[in-house]
N, C-alpha and C. Protein backbone atom coordinates (compact mmCIF):
# COMPACT_ATOMS: atom_id res chain seq x y z
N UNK A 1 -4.40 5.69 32.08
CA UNK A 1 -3.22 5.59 31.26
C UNK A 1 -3.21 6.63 30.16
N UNK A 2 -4.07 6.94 29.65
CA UNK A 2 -4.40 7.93 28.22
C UNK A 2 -5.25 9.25 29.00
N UNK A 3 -5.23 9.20 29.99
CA UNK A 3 -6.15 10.96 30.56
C UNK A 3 -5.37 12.32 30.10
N UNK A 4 -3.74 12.23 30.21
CA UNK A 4 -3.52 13.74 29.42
C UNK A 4 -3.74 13.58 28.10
N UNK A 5 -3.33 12.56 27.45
CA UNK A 5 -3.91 12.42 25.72
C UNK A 5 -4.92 12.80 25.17
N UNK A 6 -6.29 12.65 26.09
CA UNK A 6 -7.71 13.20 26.09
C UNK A 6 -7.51 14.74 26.20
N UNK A 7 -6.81 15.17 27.30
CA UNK A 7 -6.83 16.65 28.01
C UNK A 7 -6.42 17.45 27.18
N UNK A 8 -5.57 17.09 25.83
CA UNK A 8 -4.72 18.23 24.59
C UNK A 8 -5.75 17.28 23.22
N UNK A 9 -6.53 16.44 23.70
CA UNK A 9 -7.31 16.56 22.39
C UNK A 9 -7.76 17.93 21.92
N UNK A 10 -8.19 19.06 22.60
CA UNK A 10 -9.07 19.91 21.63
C UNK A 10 -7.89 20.76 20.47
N UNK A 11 -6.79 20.48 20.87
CA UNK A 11 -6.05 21.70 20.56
C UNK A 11 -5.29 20.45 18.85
N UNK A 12 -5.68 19.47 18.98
CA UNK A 12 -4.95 18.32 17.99
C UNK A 12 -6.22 17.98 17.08
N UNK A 13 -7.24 18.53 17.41
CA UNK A 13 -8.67 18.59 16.81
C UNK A 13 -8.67 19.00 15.20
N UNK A 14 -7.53 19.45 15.00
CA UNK A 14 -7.86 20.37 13.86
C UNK A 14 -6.50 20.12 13.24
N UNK A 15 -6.70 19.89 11.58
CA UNK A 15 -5.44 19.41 10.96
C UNK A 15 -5.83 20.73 9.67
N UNK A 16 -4.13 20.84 8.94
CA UNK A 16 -4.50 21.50 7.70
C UNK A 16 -4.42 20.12 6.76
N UNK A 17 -5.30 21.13 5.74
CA UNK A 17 -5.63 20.27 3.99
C UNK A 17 -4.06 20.76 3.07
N UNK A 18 -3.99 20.23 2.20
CA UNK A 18 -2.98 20.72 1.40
C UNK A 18 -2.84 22.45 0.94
N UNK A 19 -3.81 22.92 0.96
CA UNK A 19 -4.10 24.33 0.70
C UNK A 19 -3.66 25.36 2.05
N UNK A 20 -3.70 24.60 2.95
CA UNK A 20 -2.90 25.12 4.15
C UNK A 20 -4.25 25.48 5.25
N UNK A 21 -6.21 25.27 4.69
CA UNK A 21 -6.59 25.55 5.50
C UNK A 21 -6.90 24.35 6.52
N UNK A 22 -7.32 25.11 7.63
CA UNK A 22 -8.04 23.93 8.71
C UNK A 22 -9.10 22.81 8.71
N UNK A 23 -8.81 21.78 9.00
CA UNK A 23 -10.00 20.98 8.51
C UNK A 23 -10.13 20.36 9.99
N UNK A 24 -11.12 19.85 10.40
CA UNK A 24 -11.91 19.29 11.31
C UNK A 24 -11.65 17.50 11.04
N UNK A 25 -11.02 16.70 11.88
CA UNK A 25 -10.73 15.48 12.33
C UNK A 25 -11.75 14.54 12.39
N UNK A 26 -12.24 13.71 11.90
CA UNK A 26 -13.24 12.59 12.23
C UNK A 26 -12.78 11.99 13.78
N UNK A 27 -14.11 11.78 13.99
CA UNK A 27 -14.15 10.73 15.01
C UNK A 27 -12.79 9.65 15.37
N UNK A 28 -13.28 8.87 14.08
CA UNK A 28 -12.01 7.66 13.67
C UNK A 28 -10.72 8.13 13.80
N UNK A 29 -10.46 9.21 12.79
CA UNK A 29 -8.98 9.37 12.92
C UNK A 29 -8.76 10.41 13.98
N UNK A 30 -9.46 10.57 15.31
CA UNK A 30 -9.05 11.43 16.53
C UNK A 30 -8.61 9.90 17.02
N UNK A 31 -9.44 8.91 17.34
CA UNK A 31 -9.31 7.81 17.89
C UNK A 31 -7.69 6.54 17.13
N UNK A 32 -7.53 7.13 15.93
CA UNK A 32 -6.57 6.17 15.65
C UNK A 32 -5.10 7.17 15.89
N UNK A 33 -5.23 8.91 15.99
CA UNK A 33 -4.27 9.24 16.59
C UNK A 33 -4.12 9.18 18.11
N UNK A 34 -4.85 8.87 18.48
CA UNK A 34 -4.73 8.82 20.43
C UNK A 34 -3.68 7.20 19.91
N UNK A 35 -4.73 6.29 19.29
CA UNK A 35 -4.04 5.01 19.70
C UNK A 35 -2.44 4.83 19.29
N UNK A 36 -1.88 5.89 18.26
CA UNK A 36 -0.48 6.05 17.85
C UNK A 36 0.28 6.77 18.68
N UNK A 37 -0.76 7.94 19.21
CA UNK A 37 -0.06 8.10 20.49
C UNK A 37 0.87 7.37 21.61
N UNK A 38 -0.34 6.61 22.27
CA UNK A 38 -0.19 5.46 22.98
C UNK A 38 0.61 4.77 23.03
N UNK A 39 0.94 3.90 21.90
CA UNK A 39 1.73 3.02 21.30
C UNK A 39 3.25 3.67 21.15
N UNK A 40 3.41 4.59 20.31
CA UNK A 40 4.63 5.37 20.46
C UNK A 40 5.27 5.47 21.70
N UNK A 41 4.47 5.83 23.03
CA UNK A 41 4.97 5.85 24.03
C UNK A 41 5.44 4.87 24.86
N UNK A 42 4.24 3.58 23.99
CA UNK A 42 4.68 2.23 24.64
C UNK A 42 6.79 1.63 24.17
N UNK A 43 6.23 1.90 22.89
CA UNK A 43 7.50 1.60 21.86
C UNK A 43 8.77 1.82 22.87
N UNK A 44 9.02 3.64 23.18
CA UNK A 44 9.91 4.20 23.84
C UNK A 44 9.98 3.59 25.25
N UNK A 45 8.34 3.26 25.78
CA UNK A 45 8.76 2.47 27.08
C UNK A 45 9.85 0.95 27.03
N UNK A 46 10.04 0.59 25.85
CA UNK A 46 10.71 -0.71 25.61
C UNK A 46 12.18 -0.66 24.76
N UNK A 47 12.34 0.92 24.79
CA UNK A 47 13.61 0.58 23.99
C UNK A 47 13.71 0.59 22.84
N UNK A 48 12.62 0.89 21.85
CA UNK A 48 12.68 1.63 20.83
C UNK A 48 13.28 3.20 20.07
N UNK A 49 13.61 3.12 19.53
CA UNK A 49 14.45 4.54 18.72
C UNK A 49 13.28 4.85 17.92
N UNK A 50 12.27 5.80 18.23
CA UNK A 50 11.55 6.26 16.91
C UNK A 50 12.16 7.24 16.17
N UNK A 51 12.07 6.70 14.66
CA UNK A 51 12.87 7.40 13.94
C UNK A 51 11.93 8.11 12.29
N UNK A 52 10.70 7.92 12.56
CA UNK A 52 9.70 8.51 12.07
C UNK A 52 8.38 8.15 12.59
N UNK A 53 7.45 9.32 12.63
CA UNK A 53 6.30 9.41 12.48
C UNK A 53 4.88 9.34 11.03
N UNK A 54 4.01 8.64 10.81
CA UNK A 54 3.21 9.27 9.95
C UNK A 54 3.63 9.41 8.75
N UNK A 55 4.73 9.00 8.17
CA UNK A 55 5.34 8.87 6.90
C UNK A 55 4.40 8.99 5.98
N UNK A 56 4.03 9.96 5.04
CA UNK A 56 3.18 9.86 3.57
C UNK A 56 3.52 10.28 2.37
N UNK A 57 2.82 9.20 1.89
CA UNK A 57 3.46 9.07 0.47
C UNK A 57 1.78 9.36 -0.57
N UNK A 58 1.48 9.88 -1.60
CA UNK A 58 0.42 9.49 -1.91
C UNK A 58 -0.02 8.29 -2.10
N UNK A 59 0.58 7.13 -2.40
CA UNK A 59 0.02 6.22 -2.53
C UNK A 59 0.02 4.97 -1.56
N UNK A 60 0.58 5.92 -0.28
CA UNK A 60 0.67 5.29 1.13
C UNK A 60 0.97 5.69 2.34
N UNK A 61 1.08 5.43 3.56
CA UNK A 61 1.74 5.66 4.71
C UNK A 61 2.27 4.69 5.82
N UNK A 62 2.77 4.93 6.49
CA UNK A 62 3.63 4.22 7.24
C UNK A 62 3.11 4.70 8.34
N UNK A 63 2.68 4.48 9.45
CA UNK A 63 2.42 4.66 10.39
C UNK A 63 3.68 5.14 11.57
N UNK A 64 4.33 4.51 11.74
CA UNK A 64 5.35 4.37 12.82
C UNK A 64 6.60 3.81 12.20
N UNK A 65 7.74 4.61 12.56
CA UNK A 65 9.18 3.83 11.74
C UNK A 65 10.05 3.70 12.93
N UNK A 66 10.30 2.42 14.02
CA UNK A 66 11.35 2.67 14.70
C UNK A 66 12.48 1.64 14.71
N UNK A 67 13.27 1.47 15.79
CA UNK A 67 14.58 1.11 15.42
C UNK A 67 14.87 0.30 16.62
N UNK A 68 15.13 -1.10 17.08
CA UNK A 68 15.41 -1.26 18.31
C UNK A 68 16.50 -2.65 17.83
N UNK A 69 17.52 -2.73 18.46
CA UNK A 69 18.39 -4.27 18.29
C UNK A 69 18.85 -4.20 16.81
N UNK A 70 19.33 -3.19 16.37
CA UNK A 70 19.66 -2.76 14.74
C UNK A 70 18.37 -3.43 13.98
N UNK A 71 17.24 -3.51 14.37
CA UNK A 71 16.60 -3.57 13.14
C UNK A 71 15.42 -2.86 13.29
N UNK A 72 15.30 -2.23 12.18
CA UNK A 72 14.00 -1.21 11.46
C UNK A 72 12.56 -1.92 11.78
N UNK A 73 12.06 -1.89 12.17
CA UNK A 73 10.29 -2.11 12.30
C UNK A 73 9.51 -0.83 11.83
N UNK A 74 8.83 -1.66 10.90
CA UNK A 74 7.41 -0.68 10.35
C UNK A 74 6.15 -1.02 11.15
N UNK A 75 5.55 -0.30 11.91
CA UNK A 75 4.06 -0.30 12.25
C UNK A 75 2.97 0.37 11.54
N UNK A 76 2.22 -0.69 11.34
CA UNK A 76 0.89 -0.36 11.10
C UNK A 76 -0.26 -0.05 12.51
N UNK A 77 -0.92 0.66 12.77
CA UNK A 77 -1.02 0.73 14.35
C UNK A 77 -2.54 0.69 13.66
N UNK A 78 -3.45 -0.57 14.44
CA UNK A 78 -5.03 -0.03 14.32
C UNK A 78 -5.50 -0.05 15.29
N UNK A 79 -6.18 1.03 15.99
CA UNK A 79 -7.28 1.11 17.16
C UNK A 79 -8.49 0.62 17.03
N UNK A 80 -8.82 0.43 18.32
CA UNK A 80 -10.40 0.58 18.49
C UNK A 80 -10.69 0.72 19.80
N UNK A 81 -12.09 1.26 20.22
CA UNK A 81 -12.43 0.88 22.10
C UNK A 81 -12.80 -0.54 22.21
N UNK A 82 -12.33 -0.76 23.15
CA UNK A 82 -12.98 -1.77 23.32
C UNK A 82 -14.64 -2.11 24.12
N UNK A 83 -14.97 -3.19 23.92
CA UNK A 83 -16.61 -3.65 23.79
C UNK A 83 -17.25 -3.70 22.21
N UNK A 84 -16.29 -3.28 21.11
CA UNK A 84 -16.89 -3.54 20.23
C UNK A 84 -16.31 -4.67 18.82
N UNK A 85 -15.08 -5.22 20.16
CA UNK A 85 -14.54 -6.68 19.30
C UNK A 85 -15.16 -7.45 19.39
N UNK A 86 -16.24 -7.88 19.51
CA UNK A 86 -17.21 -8.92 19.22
C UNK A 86 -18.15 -8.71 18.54
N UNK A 87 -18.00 -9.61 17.64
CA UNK A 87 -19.24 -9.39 16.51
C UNK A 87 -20.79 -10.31 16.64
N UNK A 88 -21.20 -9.91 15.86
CA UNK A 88 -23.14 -10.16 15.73
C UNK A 88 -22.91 -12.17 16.17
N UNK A 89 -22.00 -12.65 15.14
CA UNK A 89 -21.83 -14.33 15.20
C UNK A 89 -21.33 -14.88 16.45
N UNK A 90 -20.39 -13.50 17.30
CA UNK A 90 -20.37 -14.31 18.44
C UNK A 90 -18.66 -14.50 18.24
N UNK A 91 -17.95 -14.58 16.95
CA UNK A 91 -16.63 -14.23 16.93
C UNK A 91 -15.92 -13.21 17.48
N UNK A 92 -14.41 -13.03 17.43
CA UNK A 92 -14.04 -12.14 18.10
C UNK A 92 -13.31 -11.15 16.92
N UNK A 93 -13.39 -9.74 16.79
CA UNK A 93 -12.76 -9.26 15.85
C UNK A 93 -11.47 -8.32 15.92
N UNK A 94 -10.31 -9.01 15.33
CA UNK A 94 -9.46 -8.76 15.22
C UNK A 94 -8.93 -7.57 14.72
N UNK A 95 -8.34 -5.96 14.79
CA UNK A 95 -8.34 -4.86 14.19
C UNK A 95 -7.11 -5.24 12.82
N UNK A 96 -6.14 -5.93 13.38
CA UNK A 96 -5.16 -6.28 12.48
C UNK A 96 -5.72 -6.97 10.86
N UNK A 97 -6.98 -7.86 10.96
CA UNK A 97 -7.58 -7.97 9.70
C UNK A 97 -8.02 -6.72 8.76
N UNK A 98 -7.73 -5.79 9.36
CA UNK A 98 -7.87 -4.49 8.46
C UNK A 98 -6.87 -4.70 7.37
N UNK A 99 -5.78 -4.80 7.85
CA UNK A 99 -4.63 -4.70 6.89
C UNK A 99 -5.05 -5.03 5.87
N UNK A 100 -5.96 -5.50 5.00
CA UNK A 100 -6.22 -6.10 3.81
C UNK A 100 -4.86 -6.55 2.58
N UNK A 101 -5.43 -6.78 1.76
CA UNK A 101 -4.39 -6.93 0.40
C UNK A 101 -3.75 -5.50 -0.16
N UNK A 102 -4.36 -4.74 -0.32
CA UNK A 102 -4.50 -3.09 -1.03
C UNK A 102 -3.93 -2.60 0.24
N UNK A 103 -3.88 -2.51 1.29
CA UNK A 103 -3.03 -1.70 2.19
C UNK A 103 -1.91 -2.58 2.26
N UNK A 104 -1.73 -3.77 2.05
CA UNK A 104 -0.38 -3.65 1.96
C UNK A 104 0.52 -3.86 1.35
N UNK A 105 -0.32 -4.08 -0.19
CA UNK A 105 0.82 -3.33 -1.47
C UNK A 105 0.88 -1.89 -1.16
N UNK A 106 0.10 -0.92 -1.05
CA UNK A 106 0.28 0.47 -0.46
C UNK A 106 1.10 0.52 0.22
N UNK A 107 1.49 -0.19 1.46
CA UNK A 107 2.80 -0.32 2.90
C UNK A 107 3.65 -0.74 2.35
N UNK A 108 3.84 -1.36 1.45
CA UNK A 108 5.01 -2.08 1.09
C UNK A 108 5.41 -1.14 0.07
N UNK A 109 4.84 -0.40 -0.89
CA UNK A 109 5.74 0.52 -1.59
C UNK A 109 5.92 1.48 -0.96
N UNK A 110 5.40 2.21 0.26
CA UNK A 110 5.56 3.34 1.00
C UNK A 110 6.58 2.96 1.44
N UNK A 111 7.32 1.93 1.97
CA UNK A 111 8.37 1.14 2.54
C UNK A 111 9.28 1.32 2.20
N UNK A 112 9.54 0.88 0.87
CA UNK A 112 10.66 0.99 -0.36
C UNK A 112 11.08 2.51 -0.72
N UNK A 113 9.69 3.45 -0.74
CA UNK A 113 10.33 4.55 -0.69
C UNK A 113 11.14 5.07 -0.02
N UNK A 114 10.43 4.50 0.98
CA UNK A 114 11.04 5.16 2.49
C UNK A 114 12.77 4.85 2.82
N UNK A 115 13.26 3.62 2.35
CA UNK A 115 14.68 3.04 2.82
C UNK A 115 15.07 3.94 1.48
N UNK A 116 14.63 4.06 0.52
CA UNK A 116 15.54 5.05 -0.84
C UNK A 116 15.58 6.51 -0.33
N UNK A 117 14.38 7.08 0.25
CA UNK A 117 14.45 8.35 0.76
C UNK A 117 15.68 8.59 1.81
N UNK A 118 15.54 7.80 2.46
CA UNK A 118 16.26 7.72 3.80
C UNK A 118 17.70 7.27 3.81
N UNK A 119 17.82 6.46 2.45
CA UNK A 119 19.42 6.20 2.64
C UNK A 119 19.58 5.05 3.47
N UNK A 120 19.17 3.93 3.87
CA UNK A 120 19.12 2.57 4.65
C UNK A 120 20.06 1.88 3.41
N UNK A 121 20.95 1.32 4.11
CA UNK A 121 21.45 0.13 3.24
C UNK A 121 20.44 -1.01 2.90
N UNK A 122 20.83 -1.42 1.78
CA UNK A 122 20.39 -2.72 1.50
C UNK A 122 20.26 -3.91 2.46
N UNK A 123 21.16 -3.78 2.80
CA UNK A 123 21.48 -5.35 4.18
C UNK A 123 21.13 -5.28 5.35
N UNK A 124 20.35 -3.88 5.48
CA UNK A 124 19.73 -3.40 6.54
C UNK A 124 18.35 -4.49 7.12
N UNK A 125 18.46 -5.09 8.22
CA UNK A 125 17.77 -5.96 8.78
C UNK A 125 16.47 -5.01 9.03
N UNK A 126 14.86 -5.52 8.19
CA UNK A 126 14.01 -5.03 8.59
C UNK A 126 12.82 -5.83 8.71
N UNK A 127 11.98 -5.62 9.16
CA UNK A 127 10.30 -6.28 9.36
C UNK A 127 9.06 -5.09 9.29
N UNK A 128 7.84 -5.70 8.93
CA UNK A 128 7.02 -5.33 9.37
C UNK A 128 5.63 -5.78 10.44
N UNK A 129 5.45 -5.03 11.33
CA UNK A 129 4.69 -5.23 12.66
C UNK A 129 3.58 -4.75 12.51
N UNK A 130 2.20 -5.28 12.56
CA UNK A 130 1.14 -4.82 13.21
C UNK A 130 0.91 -4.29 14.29
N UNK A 131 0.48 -3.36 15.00
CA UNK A 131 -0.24 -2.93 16.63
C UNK A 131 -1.28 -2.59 16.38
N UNK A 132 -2.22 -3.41 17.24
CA UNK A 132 -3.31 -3.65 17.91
C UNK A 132 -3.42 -2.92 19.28
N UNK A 133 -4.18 -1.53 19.34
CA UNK A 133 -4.55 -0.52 20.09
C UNK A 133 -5.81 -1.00 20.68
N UNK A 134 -5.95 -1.47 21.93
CA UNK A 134 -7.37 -1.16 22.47
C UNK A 134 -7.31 -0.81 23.43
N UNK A 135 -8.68 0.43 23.12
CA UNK A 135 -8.75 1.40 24.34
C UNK A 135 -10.12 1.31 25.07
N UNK A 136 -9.79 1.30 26.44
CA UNK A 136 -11.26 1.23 27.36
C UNK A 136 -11.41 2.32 27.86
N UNK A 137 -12.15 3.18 27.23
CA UNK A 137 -12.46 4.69 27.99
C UNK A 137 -13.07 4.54 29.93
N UNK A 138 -13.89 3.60 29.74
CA UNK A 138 -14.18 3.44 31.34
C UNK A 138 -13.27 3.06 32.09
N UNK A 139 -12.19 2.58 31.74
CA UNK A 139 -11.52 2.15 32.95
C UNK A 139 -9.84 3.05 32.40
N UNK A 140 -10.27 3.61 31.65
CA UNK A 140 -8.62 4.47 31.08
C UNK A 140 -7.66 4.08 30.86
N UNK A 141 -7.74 2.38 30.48
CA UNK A 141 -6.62 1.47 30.52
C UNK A 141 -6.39 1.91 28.84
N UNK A 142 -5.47 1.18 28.27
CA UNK A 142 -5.31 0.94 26.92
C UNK A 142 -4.57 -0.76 27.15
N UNK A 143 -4.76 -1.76 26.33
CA UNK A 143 -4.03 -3.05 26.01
C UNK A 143 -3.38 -2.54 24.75
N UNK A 144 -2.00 -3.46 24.15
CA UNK A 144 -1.74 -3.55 22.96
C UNK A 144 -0.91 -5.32 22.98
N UNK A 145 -1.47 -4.82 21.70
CA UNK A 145 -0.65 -6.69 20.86
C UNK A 145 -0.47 -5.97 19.98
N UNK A 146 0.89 -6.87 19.70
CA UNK A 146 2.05 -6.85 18.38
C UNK A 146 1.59 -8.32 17.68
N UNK A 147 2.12 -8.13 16.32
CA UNK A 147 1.71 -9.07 15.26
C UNK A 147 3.05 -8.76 14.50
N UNK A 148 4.38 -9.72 14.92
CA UNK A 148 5.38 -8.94 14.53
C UNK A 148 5.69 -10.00 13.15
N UNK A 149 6.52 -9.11 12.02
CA UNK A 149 7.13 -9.33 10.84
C UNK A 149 6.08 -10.55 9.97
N UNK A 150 5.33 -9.14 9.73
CA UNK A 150 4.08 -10.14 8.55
C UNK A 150 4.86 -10.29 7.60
N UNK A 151 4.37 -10.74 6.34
CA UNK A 151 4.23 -10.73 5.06
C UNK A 151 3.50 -10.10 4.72
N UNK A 152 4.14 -9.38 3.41
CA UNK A 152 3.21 -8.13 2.74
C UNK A 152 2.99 -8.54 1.43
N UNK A 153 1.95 -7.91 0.73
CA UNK A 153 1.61 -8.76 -0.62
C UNK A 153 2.64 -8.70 -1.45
């Protein structure tokens, strides 16, 4: 499912810094752009309007902004491979518990910017969605779960 995504990794390897030079990608965030990848494509497989990418703000980002049934959805998208949702106790671990408190006063004012930047009416029907990215490199599958219209702090 994700084999050309892998195949143009080397060339997505490399981001600029604010100064305009090249900087070298962590591990993590090669792996949490494949999984936005992914997901994006899933989105469009269902009828979604993406109508931003990667939104940043300094004191936040938005992951994914799309549009389906007149209403706005914000994604937060977290990856991981899978085999390593299970923890030491024997529980199962959830990527969406990332979201913490502090990311999402961060999401939620990146949010607000975002409908003032953008010009959204007020009465504009919106939510925000979690996605849950897991990727199995051995078998090249990817799963996703939605965690739709949380509450934000």
């Amino acid at each position: 499912m994700f084999s050309r995504e892998t195949s143009r990794q080397s060339s997505l390897d490399k981001s600029r810094d604010k100064s305009g030079q090249e900087k070298q990608k962590t591990a993590k965030r090669k792996l949490g752009d494949l999984g936005e990848r992914i997901f994006v494509k899933h989105l469009v497989k269902h009828r979604y309007e993406i109508l931003d990418r990667n939104y940043q703000k300094k004191w936040g980002e938005i992951d994914v902004v799309a549009k389906k049934d007149d209403v706005i959805h914000f994604f937060e998208v977290k990856t991981m491979k899978l085999g390593f949702e299970k923890l030491e106790s024997g529980d199962y671990y959830n990527p969406e518990e990332n979201v913490h408190y502090y990311k999402q006063k961060r999401l939620a004012r990146a949010i607000q910017i975002y409908l003032v930047q953008k010009k959204i009416p007020e009465n504009q029907e919106c939510q925000v969605d979690v996605a849950a990215v897991f990727l199995d490199f051995r078998r090249r599958r990817a799963r996703i779960r939605i965690t739709q219209d949380i509450d934000l702090a």
